[in-house]
Every structure is written in C-alpha cells, then in structure tokens.
C-alpha atoms as a PDB file:
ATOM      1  CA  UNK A   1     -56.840  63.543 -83.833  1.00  0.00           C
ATOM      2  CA  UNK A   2     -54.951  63.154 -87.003  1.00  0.00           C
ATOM      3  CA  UNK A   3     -52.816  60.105 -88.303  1.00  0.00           C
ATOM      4  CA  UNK A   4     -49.408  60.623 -88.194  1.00  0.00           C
ATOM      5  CA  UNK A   5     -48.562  60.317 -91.395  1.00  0.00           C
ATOM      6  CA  UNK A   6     -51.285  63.046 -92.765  1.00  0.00           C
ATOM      7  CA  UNK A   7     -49.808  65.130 -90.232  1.00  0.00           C
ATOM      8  CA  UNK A   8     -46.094  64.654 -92.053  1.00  0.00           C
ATOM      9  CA  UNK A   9     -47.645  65.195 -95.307  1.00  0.00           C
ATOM     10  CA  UNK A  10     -49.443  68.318 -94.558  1.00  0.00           C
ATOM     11  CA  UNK A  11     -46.581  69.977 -92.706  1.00  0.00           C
ATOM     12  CA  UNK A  12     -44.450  69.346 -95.686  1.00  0.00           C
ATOM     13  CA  UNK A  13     -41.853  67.255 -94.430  1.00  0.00           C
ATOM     14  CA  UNK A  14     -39.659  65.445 -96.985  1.00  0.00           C
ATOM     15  CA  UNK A  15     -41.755  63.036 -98.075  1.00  0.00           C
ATOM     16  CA  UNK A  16     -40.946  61.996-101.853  1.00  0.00           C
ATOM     17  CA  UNK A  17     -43.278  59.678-103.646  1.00  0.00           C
ATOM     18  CA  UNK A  18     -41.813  57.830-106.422  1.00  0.00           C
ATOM     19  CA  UNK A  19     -43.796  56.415-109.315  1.00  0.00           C
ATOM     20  CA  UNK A  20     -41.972  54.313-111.472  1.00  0.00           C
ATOM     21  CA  UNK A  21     -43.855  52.843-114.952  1.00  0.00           C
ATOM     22  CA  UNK A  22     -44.149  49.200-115.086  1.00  0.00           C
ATOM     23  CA  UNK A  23     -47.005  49.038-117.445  1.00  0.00           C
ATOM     24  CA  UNK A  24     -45.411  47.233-120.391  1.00  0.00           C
ATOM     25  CA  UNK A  25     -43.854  43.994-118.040  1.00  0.00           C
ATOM     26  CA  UNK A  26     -47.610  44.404-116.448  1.00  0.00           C
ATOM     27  CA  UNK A  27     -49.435  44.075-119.617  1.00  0.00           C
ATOM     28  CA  UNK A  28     -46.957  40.919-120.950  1.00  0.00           C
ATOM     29  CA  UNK A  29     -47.566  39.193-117.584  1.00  0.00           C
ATOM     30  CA  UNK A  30     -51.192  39.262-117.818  1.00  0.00           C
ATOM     31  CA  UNK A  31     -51.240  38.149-121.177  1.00  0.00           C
ATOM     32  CA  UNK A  32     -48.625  35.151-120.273  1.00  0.00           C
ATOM     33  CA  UNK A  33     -51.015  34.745-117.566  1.00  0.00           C
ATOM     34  CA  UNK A  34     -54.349  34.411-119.556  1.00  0.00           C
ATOM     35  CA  UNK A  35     -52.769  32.586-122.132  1.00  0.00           C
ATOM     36  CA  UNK A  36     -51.394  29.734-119.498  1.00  0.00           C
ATOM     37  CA  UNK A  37     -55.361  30.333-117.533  1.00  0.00           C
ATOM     38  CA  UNK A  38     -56.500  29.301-121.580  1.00  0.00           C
ATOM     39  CA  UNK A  39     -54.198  26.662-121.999  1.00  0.00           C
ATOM     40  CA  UNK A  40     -55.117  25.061-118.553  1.00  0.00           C
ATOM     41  CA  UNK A  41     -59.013  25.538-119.245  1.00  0.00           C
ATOM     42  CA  UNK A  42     -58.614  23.782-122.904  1.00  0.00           C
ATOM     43  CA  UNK A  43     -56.198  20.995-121.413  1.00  0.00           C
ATOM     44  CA  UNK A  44     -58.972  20.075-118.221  1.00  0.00           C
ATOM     45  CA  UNK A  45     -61.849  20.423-120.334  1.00  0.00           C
ATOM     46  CA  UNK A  46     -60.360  17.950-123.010  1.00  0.00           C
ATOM     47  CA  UNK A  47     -59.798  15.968-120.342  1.00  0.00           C
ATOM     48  CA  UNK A  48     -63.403  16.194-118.765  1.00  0.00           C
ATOM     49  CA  UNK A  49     -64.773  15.823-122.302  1.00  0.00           C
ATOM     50  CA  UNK A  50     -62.580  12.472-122.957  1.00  0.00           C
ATOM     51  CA  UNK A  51     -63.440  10.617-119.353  1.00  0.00           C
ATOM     52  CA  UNK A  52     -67.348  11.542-119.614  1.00  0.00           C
ATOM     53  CA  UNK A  53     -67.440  10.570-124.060  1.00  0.00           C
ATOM     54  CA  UNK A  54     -65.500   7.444-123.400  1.00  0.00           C
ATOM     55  CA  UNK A  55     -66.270   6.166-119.559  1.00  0.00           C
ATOM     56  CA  UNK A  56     -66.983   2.533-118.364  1.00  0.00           C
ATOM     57  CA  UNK A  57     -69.073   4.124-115.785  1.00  0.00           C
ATOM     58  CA  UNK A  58     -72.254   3.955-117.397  1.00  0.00           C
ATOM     59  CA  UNK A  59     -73.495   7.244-114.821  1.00  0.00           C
ATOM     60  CA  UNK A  60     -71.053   9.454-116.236  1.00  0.00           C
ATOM     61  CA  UNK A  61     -71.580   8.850-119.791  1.00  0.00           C
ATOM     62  CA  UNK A  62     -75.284   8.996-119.301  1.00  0.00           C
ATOM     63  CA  UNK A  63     -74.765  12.242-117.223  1.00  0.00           C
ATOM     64  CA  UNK A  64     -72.672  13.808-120.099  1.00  0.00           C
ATOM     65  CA  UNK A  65     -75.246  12.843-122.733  1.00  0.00           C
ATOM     66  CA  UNK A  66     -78.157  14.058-120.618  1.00  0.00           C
ATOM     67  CA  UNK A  67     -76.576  17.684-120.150  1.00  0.00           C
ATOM     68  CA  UNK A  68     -75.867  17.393-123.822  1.00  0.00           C
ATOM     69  CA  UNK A  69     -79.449  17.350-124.982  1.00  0.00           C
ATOM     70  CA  UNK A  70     -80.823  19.385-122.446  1.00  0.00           C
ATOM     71  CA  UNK A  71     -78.724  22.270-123.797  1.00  0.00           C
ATOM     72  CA  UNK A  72     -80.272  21.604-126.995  1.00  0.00           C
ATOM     73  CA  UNK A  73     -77.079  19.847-128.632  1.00  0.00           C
ATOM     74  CA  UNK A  74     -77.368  16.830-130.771  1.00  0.00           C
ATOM     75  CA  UNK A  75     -75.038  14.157-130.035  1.00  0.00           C
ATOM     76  CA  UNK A  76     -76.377  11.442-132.487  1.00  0.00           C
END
C-alpha cells in the first residue's frame, strides 16, 4: 500500500516544489546568535567568577580555590 502522497508524485500530478535561498539571513542569524550565546557565557561566568573570588560564604570560596589548584592553576 502506498502513501498518498508518493502516489501523487509518481503519477505526475502538479506538484511544484519551490526552493527559495535564504542562506545569507541564515548565516547572519547564527552568527547574531553565537555572538549573543558568547556574550551570555562571558557575562554568567564573570558573574560566577566574582560571587565564588569574593564570597562571605567561606564554602564557596574554598570550593573555587580547591577546583583552582586541582586543575593545576596557581592562584597565589
């Protein structure tokens, strides 16, 4: 049993496919879109970076400058 659509394809009805090229507004909106994803990932991890380097909470800071010399970084 065949779909009917294959059916009006291969019986040549009057079927038109259209392709239109959108390929230059494609390409600027995924470059607007990684630069905003950049943006975003440099404004939270700023963020992250400033509460964890300057927290009262004494288990964040120490958490921060644990994962900081385990990846082999010198902080001091």
């Amino acid at each position: 049993m065949r779909s009917p659509h294959l059916a009006d394809i291969q019986e040549g009805s009057a079927m038109s496919i259209s392709t239109t090229s959108h390929s230059a507004s494609t390409t600027t909106a995924t470059q607007t879109q990684r630069l905003t994803a950049a943006i975003s990932a440099a404004i939270l991890g700023a963020c992250l970076v400033y509460f964890a380097g300057f927290s009262h909470i004494d288990a964040v800071h120490n958490a921060a400058h644990d994962t900081r010399h385990s990846s082999a970084f010198p902080c001091h």
